[in-house]
C-alpha atoms as a PDB file:
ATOM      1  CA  UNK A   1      94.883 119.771  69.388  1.00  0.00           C
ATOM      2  CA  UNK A   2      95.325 117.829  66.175  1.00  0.00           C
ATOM      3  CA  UNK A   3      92.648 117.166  64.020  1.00  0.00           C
ATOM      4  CA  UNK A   4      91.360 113.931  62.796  1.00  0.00           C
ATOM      5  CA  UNK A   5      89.634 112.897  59.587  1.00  0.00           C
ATOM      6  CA  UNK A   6      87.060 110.238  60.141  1.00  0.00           C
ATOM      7  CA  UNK A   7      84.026 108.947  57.841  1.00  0.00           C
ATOM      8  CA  UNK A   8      80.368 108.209  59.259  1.00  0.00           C
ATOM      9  CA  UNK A   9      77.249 106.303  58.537  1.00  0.00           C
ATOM     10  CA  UNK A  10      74.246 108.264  58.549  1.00  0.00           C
ATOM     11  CA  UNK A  11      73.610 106.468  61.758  1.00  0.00           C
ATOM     12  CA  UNK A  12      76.597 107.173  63.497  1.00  0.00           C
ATOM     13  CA  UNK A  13      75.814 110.992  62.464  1.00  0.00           C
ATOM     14  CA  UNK A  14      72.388 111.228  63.504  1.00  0.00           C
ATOM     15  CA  UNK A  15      73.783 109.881  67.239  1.00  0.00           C
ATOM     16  CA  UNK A  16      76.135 112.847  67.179  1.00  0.00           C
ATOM     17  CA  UNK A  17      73.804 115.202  66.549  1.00  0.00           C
ATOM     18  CA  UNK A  18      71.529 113.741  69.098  1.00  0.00           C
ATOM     19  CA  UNK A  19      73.808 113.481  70.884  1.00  0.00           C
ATOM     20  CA  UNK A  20      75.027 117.550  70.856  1.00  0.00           C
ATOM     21  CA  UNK A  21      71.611 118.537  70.752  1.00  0.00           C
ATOM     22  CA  UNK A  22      70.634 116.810  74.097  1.00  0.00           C
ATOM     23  CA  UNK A  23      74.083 118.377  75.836  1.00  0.00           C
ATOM     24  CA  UNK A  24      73.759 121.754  74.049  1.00  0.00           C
ATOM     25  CA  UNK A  25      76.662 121.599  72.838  1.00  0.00           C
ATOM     26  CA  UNK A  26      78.478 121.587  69.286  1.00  0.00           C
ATOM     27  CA  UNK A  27      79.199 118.203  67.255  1.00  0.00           C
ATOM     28  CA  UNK A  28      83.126 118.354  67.877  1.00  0.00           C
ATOM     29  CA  UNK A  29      82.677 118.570  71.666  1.00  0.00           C
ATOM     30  CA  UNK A  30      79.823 115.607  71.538  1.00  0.00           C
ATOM     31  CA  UNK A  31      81.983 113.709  69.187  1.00  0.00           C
ATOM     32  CA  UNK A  32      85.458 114.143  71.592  1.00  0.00           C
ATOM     33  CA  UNK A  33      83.176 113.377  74.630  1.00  0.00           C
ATOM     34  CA  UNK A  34      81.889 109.867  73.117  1.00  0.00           C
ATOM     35  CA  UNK A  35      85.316 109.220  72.385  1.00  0.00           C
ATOM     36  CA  UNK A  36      86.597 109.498  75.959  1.00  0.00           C
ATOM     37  CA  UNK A  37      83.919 107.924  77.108  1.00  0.00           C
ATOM     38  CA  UNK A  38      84.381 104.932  75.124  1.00  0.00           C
ATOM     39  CA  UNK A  39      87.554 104.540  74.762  1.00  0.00           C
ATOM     40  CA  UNK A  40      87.714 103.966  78.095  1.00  0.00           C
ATOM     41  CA  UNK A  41      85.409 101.714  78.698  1.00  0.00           C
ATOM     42  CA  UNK A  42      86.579  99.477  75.867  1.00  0.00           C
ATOM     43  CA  UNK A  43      90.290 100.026  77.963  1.00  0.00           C
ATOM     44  CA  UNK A  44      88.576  98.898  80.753  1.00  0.00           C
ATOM     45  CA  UNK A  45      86.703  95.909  79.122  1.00  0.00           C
ATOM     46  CA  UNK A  46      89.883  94.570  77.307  1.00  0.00           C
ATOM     47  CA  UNK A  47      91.888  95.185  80.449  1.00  0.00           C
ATOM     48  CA  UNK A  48      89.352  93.341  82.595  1.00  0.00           C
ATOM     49  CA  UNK A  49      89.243  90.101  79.770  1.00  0.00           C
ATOM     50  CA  UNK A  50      93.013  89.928  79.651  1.00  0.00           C
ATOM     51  CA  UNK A  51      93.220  89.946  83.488  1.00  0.00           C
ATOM     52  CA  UNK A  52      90.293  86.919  83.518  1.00  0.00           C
ATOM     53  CA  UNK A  53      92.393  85.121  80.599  1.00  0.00           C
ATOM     54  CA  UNK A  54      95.470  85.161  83.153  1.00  0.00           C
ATOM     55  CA  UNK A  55      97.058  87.446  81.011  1.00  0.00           C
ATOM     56  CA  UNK A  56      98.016  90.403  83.150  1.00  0.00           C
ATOM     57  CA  UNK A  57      97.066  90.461  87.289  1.00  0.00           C
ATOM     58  CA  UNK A  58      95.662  93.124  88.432  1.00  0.00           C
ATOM     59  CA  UNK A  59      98.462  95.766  88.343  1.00  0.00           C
ATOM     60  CA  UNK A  60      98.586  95.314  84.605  1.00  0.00           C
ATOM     61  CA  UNK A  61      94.947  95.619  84.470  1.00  0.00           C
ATOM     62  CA  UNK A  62      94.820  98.623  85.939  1.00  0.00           C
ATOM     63  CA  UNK A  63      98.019 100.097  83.798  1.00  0.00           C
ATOM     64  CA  UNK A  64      96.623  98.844  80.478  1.00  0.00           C
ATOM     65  CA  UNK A  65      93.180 101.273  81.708  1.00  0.00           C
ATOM     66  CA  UNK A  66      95.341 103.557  82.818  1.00  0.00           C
ATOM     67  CA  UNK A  67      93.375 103.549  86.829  1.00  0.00           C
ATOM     68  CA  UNK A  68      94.810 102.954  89.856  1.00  0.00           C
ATOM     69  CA  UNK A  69      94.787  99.262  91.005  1.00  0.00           C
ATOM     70  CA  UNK A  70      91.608 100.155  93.373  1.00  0.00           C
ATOM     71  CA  UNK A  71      89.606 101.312  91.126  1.00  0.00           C
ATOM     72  CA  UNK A  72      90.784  98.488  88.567  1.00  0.00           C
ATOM     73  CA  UNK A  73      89.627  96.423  91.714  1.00  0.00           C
ATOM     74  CA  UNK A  74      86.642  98.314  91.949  1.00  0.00           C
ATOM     75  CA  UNK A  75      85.686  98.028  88.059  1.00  0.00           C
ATOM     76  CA  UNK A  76      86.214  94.519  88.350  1.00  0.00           C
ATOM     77  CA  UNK A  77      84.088  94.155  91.446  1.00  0.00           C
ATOM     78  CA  UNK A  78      81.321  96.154  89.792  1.00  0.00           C
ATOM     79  CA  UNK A  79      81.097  93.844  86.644  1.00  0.00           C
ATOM     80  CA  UNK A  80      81.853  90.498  88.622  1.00  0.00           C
ATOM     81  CA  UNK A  81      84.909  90.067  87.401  1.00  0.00           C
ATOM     82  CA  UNK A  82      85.889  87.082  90.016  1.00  0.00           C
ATOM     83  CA  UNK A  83      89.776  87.394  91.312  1.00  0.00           C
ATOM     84  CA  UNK A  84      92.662  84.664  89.697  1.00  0.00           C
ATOM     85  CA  UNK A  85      93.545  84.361  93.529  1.00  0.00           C
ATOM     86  CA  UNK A  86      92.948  80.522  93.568  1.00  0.00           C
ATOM     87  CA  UNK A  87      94.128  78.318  96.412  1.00  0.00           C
ATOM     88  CA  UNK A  88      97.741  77.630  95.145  1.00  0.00           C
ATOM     89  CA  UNK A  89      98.008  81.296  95.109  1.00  0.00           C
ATOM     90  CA  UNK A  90      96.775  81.383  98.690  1.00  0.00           C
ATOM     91  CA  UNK A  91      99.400  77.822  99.775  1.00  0.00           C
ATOM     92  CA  UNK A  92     102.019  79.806  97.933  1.00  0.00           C
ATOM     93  CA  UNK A  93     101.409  82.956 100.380  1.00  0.00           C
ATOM     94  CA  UNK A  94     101.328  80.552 103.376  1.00  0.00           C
ATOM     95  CA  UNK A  95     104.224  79.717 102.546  1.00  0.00           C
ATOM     96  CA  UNK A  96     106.148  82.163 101.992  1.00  0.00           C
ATOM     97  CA  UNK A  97     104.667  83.618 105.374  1.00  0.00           C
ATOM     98  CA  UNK A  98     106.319  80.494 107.017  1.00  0.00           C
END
């Protein structure tokens, strides 16, 4: 594990320590935990704007998040993130059913 040097606002601290004292658990697990936690959610959030931009689809979504495309679908779904499927899309697929 390599360490990291980072500095903190007394609020920011005093959330940490919450934080490790609600968990029971030290400051360096509480802070690594947050991390995770939000780093992934603001992977999620930017992966999830960029697909509603037109950006990415859905694949890169879900590789930018690093989840599978369900559950890319499924965070998507649970935020109401509507689909870029649009009717051309759909004539497009008719077509190339034809």
């Amino acid at each position: 594990m390599e360490n990291v040097t980072t500095r903190m606002s007394d609020t920011e601290l005093d959330l940490v320590a919450r934080l490790a004292e609600a968990k029971g658990e030290s400051r360096s697990d509480a802070i690594r935990q947050a991390i995770r936690q939000g780093a992934r959610e603001e992977l999620i959030r930017v992966a999830l704007q960029r697909y509603q931009d037109g950006a990415v689809g859905m694949r890169g979504a879900a590789e930018l998040a690093g989840l599978t495309i369900a559950e890319m679908m499924a965070e998507a779904n649970d935020r109401g993130v509507l689909s870029n499927y649009d009717e051309v899309d759909l004539a497009d697929d008719v077509d190339a059913l034809r």
